[in-house]
Structures are given as structure tokens and as C-alpha cells.
C-alpha atoms as a PDB file:
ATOM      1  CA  UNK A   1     -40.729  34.104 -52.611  1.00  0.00           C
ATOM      2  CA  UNK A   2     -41.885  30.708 -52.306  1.00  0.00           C
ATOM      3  CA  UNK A   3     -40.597  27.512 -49.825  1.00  0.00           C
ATOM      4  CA  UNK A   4     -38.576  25.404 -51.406  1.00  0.00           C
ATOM      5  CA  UNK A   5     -40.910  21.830 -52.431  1.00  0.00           C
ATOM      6  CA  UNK A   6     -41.167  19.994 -49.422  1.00  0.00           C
ATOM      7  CA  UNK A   7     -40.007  16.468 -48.870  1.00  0.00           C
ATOM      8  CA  UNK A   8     -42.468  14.100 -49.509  1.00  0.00           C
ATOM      9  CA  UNK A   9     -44.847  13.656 -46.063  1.00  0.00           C
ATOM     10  CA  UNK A  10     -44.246   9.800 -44.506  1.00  0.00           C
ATOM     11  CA  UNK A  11     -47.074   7.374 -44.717  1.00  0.00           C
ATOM     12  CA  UNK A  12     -49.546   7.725 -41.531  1.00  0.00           C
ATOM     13  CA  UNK A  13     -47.912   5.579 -38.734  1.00  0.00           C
ATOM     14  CA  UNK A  14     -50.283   2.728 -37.793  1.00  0.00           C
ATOM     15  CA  UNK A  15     -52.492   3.190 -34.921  1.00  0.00           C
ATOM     16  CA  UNK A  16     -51.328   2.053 -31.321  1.00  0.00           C
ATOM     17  CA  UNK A  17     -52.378  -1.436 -30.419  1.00  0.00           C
ATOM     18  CA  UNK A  18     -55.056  -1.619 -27.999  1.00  0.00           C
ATOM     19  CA  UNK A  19     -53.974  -1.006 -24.388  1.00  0.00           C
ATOM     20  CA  UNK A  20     -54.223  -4.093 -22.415  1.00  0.00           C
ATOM     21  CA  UNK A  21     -57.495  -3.004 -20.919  1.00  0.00           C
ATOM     22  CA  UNK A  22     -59.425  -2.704 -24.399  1.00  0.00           C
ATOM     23  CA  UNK A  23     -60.248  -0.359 -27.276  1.00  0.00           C
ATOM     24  CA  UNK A  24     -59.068   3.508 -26.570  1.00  0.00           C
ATOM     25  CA  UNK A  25     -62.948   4.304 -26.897  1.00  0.00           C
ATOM     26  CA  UNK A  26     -63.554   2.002 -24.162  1.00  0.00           C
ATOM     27  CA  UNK A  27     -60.491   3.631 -22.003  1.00  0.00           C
ATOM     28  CA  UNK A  28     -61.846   6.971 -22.877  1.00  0.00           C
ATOM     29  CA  UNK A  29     -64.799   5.750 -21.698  1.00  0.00           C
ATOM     30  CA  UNK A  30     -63.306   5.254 -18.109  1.00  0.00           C
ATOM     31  CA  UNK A  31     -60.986   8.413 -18.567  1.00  0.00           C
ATOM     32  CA  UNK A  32     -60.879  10.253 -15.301  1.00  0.00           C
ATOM     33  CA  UNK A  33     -57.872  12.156 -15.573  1.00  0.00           C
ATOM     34  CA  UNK A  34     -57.781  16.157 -16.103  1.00  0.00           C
ATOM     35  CA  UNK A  35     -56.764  16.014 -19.188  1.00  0.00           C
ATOM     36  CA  UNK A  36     -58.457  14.704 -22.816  1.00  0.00           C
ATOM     37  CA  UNK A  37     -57.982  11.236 -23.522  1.00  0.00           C
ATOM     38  CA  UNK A  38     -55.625  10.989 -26.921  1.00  0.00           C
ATOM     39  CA  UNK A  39     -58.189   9.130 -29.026  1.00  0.00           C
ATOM     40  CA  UNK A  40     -60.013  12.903 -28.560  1.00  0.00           C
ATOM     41  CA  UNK A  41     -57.069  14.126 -30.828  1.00  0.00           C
ATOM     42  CA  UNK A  42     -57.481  14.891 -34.221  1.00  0.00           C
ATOM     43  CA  UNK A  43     -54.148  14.757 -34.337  1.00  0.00           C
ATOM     44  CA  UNK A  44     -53.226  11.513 -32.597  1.00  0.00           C
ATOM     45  CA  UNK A  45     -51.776   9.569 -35.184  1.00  0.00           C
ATOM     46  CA  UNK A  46     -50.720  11.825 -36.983  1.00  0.00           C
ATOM     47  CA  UNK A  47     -46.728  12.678 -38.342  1.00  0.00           C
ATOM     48  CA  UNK A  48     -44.726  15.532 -39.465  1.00  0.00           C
ATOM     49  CA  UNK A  49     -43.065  16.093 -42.696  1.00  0.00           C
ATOM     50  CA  UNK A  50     -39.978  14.587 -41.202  1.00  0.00           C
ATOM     51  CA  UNK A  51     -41.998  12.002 -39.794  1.00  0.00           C
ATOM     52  CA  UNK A  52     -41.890  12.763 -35.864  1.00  0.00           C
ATOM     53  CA  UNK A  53     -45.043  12.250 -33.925  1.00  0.00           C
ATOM     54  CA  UNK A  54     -47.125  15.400 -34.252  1.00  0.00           C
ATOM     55  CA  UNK A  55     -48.468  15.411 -30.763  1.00  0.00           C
ATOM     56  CA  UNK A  56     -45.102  15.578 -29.498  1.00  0.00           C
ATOM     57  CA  UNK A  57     -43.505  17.846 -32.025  1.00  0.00           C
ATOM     58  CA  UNK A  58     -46.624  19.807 -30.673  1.00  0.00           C
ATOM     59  CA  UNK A  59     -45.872  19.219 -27.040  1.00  0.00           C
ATOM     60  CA  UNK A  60     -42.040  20.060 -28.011  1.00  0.00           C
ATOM     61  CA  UNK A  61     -43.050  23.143 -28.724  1.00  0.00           C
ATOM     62  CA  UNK A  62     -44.659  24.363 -25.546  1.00  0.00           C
ATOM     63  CA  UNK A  63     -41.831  23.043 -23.594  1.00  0.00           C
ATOM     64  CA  UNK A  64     -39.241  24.854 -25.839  1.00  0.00           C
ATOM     65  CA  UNK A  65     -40.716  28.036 -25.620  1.00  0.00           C
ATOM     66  CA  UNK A  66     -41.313  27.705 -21.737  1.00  0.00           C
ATOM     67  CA  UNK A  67     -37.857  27.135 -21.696  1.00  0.00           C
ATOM     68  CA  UNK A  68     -36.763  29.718 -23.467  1.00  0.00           C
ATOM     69  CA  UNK A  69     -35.373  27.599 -26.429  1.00  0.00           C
ATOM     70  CA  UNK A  70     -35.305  30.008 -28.696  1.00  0.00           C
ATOM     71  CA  UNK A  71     -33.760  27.706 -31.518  1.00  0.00           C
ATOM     72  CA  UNK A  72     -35.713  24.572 -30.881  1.00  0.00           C
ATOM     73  CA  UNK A  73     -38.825  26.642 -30.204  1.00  0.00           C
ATOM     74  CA  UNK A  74     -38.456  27.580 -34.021  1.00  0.00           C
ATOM     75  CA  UNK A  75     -37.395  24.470 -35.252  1.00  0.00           C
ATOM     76  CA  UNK A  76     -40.826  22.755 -33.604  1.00  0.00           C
ATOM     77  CA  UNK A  77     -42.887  25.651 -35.140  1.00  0.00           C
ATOM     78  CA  UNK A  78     -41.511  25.485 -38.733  1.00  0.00           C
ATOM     79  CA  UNK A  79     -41.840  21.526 -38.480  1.00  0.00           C
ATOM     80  CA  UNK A  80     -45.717  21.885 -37.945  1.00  0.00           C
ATOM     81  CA  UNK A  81     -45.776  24.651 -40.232  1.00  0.00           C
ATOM     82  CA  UNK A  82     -44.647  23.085 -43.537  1.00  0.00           C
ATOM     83  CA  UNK A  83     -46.603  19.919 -42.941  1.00  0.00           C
ATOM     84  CA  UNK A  84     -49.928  20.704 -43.993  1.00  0.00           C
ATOM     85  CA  UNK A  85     -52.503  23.179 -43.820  1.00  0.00           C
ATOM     86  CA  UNK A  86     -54.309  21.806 -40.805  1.00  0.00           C
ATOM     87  CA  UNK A  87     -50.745  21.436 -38.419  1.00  0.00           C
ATOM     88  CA  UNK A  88     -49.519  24.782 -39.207  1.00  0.00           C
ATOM     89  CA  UNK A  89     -53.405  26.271 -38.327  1.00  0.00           C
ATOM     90  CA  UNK A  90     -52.947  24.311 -34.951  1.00  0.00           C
ATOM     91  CA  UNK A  91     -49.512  25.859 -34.764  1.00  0.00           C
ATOM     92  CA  UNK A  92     -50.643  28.975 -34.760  1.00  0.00           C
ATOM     93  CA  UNK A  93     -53.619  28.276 -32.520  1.00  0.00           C
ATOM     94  CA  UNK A  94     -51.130  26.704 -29.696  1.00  0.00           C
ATOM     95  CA  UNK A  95     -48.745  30.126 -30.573  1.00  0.00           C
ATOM     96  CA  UNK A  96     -51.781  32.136 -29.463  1.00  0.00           C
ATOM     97  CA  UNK A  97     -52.736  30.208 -26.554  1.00  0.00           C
ATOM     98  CA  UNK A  98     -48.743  30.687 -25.388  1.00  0.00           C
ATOM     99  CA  UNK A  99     -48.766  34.243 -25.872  1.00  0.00           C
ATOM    100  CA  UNK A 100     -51.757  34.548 -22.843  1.00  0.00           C
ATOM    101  CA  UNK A 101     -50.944  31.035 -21.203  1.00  0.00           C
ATOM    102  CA  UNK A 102     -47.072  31.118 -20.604  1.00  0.00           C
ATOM    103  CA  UNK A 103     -46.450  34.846 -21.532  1.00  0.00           C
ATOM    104  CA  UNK A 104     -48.862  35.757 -19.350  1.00  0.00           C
ATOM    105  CA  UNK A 105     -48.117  39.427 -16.924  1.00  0.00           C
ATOM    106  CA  UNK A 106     -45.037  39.685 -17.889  1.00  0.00           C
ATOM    107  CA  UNK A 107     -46.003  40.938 -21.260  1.00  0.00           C
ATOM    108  CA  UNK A 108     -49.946  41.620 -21.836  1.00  0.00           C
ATOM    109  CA  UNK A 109     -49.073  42.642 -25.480  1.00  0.00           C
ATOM    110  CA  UNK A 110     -47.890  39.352 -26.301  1.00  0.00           C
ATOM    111  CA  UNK A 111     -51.573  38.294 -27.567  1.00  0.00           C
ATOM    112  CA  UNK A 112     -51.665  41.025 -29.685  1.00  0.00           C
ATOM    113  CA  UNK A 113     -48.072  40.879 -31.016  1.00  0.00           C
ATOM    114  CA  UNK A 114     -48.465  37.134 -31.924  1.00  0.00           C
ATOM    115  CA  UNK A 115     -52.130  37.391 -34.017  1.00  0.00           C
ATOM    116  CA  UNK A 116     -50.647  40.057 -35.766  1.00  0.00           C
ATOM    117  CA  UNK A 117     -48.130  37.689 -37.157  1.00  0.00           C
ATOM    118  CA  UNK A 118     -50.673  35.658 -37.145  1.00  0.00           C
ATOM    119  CA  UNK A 119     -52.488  37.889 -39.502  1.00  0.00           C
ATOM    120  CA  UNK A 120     -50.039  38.500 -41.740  1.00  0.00           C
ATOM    121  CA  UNK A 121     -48.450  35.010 -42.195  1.00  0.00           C
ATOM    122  CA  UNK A 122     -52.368  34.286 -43.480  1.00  0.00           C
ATOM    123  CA  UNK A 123     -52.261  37.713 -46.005  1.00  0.00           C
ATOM    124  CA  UNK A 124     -49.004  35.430 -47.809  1.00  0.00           C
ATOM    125  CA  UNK A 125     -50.395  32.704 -50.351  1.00  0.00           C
ATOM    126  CA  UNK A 126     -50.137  29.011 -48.673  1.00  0.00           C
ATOM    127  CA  UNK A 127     -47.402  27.013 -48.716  1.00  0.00           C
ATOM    128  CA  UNK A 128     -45.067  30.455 -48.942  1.00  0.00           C
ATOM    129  CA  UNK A 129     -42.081  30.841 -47.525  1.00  0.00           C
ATOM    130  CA  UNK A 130     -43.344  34.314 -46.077  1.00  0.00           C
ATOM    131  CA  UNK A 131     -45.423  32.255 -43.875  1.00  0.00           C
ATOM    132  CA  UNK A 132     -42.227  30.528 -42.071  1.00  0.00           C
ATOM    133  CA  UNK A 133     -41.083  33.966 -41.567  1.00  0.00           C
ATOM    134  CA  UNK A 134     -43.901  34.729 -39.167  1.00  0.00           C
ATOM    135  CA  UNK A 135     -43.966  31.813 -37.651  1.00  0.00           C
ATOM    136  CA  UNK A 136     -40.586  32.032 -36.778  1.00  0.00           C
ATOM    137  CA  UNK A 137     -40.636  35.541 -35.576  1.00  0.00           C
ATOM    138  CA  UNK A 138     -43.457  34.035 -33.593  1.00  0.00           C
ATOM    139  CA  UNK A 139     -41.682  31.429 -31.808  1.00  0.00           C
ATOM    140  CA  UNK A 140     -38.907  33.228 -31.425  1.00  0.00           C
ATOM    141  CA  UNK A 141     -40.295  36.438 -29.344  1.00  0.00           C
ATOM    142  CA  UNK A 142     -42.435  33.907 -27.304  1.00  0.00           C
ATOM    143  CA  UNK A 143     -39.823  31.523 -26.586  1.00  0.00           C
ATOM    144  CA  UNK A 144     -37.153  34.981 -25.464  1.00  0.00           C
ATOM    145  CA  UNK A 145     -39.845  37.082 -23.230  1.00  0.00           C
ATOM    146  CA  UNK A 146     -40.146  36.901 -20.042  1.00  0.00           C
ATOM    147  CA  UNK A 147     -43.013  34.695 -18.539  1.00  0.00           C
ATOM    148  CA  UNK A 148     -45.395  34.907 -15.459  1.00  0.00           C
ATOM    149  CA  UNK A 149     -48.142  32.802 -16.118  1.00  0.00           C
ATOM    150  CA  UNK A 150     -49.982  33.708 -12.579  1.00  0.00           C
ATOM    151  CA  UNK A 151     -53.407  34.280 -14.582  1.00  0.00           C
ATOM    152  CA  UNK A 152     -53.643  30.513 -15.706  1.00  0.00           C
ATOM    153  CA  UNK A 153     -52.005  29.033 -12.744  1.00  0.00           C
ATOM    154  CA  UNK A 154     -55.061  30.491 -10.791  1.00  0.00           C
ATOM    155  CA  UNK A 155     -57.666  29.667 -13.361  1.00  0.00           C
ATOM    156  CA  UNK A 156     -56.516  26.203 -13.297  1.00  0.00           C
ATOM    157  CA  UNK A 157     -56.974  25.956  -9.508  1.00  0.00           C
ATOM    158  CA  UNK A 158     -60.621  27.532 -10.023  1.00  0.00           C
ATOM    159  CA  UNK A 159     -61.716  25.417 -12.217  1.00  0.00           C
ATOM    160  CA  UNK A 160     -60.545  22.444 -10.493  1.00  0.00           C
ATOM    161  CA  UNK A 161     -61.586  23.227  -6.913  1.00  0.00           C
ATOM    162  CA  UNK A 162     -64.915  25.054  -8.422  1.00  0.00           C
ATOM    163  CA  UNK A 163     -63.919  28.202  -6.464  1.00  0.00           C
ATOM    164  CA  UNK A 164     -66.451  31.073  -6.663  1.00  0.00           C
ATOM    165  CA  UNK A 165     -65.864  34.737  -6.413  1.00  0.00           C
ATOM    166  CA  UNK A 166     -66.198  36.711  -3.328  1.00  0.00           C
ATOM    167  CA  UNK A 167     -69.407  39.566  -3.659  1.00  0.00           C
ATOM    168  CA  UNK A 168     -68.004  42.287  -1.651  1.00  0.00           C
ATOM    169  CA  UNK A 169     -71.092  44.716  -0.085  1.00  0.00           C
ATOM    170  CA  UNK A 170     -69.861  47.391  -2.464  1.00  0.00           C
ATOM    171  CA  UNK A 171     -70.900  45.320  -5.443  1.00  0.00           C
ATOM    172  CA  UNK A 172     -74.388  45.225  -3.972  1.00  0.00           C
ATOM    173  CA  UNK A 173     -75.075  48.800  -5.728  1.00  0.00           C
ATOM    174  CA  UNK A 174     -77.359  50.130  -8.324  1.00  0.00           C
ATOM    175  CA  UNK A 175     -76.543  48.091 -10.981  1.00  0.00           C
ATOM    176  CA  UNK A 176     -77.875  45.186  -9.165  1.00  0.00           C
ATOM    177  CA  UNK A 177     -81.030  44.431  -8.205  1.00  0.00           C
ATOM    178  CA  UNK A 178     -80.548  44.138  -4.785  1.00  0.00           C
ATOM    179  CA  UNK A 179     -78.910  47.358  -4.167  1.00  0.00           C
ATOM    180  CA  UNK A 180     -81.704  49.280  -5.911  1.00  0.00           C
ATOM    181  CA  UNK A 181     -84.018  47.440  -3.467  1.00  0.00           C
ATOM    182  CA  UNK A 182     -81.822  48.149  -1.152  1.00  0.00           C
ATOM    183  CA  UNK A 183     -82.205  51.788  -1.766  1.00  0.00           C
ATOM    184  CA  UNK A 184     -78.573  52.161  -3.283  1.00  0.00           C
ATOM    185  CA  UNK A 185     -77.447  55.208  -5.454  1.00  0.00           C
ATOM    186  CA  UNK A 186     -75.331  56.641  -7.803  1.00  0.00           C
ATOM    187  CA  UNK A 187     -73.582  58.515  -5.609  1.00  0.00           C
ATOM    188  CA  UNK A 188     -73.211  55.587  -3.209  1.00  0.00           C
ATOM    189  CA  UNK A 189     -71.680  53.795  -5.997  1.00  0.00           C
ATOM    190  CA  UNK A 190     -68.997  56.172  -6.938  1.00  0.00           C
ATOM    191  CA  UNK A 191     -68.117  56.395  -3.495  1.00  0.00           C
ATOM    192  CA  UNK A 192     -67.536  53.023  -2.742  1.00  0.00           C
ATOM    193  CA  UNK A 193     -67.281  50.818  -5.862  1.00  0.00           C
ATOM    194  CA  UNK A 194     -64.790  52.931  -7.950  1.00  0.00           C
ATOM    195  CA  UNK A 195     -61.514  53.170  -6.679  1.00  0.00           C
ATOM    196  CA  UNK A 196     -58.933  51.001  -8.177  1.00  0.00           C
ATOM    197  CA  UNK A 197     -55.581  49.414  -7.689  1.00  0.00           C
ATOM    198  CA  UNK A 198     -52.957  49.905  -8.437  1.00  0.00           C
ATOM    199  CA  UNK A 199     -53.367  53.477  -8.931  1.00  0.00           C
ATOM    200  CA  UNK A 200     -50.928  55.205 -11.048  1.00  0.00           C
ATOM    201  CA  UNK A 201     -49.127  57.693  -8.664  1.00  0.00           C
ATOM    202  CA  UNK A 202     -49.437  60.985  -8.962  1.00  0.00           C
ATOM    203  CA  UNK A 203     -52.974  61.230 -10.863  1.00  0.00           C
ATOM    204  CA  UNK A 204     -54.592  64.262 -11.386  1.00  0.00           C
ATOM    205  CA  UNK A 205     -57.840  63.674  -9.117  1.00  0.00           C
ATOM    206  CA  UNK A 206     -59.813  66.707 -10.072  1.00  0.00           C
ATOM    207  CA  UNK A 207     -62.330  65.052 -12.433  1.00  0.00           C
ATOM    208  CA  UNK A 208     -62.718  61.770  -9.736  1.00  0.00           C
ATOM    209  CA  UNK A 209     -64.005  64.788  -7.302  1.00  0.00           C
ATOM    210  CA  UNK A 210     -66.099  66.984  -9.839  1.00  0.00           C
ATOM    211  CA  UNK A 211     -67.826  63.827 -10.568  1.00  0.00           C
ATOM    212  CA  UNK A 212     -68.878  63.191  -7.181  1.00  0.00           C
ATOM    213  CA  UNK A 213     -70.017  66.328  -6.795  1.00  0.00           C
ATOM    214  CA  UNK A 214     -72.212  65.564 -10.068  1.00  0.00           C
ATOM    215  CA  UNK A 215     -73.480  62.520  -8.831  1.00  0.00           C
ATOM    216  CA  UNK A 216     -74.170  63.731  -5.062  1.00  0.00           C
ATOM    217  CA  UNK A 217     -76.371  66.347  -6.993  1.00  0.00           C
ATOM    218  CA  UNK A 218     -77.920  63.790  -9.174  1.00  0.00           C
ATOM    219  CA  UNK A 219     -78.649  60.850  -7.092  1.00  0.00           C
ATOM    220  CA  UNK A 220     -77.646  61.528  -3.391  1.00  0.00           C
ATOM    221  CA  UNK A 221     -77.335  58.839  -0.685  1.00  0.00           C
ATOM    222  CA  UNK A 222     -80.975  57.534   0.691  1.00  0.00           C
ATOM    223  CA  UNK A 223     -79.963  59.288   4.190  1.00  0.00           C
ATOM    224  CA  UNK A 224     -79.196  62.412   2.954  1.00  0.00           C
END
């Protein structure tokens, strides 16, 4: 089944007047702020089929979903969606990014569950009305799951405050250089460097401890 013919797209809006303190090359010259400066946009001046400001229909649609819109969430998607080839592939893309930005912990298939829609709204020939069906579906489940987006919100502080990772002594083993100059060992290793958390309760621990048997055979501590 194909879409129905789309109403004919609006002509471009014109570009936005030069701010007060020049061109928007020369303020994104002077751009400081955290964020890209819009004349890095490809899609800047750019306008739906309906004629709304595609960065905005775009931005729409992250708030939506964060809100748990589910309604408007597919409205914004479908809206990029039938406008042209290149909105509806930066739908998707900003679908995607949702699933691991906003979706986050609270649902690690959520990645997954939106590229295979993904997937399949690109196996449907373009402009089909198939393809609306995944994209709805994909709005939809993003804009109802539940969200913890702890992941990003600490990525975002790294990057900004260039933190660095802590190199506990137990990654100084024998897959580094300095713990085989340091006279580190297999064994050493799989006594110190391979427990994990959280553990799943209950665990049958047999193998953990026939393996360190097999490694304090195989390469035993220094001191030993």
C-alpha cells in the first residue's frame, strides 16, 4: 500500500536576516557556546511538508517523546517522515539517538528495538505508506517507555569537565605492560581483576573456582 500523494512541499522560507552583530559565519566564528551554531545545520532553513520549521518540528520531537507524548511524538515523526528523503533519514537518525540518549537504563533493548524498525521501514519502497507505519511504531514505544538517561547525563559532564578514568592497581595486570614488568600473572589477574557487580544471586560458582585452580597451575603468583 502506498501514502496517499503528499501536499505539495512550501517554498524554502528565506534565510534569517543577519543578527545585529554580522553574517552567521562571522557569529559562528565567535560561537562559544556548547552547542553547534545553526548556520552548521543542514537543515536550518529548511520546512516541512506543512511548512513548520524543520529544526523545531525536529526539536518537537525530542521533547514529545521525553515527555511521554505519545500522540504528538508521532505526529512530529510522520511530519519529518513524509517530507523528503533526507528529513525522514534524520528522523530516524534522531529516533536512534533517543532510543540510547533518553531511553537509556531503563530499557537497554530500546537501540535494538528501534533499528529494527529502522530496518524494516528501509526494506518498504520510498515514499510508502509502510514506512509511516514504522516510524510510528517507533515514536510511539520511545515516547511510552520508561526513561533513565544516567549514561548521557554522565558523559555529558565528562566531556565537559574533561574527567579521566580512575586506573585501579588491579588493572595494572598482565595485559598491560606494566604489570608484566611488574611481574604480574594470570593467576593474579583472575584473582583480583574479575569479579563483577552486580552479581546475579545465586550463581553457580564452580567453574569461577576450577578456573583458578587452572590458572594457579598455569601461571602462579611471582611469590609463590
Amino acid at each position: 500500500m502506498t501514502a496517499s500523494p503528499s501536499p505539495s512541499s512550501p517554498s524554502p522560507s528565506p534565510s534569517p536576516s543577519p543578527s545585529p552583530s554580522g553574517s552567521a559565519a562571522d557569529d559562528a566564528s565567535r560561537w562559544e557556546r556548547p552547542i553547534p551554531h545553526y548556520s552548521l545545520d543542514p537543515f536550518t532553513d529548511s520546512r516541512t511538508i506543512h511548512g513548520l520549521v524543520t529544526d523545531e518540528v525536529r526539536s518537537a520531537l525530542h521533547k514529545h517523546v521525553r515527555a511521554g507524548r505519545i500522540e504528538q511524538s508521532i505526529r512530529a515523526a510522520i511530519e519529518l517522515a513524509r517530507t523528503d528523503a533526507d528529513h525522514e533519514s534524520m528522523m530516524w537518525n534522531r529516533l536512534r539517538v533517543m532510543a540510547a540518549e533518553d531511553i537509556g537504563l531503563a530499557d537497554p533493548n530500546a537501540p535494538a528495538i528501534v533499528y529494527a524498525l529502522w530496518q524494516s521501514a528501509e526494506a518498504a519502497p520510498p515514499a510508502a505508506y509502510d514506512r509511516l507505519v514504522f516510524a510510528a511504531q517507533a515514536a510511539g514505544y520511545l515516547a511510552s517507555s520508561p526513561k533513565d538517561p544516567t549514561p548521557v547525563e554522565i558523559m555529558q559532564v565528562v566531556l565537559h569537565e574533561e574527567l579521566t578514568p580512575d586506573i585501579p592497581d588491579a588493572a595494572i595486570d598482565i595485559h598491560t605492560k606494566r604489570g608484566q614488568l611488574l611481574g604480574r600473572t594470570m593467576s593474579d589477574w583472575y584473582a583480583t581483576g574479575t569479579f563483577v557487580k552486580p552479581e546475579v544471586a545465586g550463581r553457580d560458582q564452580v567453574w569461577r573456582e576450577r578456573l583458578a585452580d587452572v590458572y594457579l597451575r598455569l601461571d602462579p603468583p611471582a611469590s609463590s
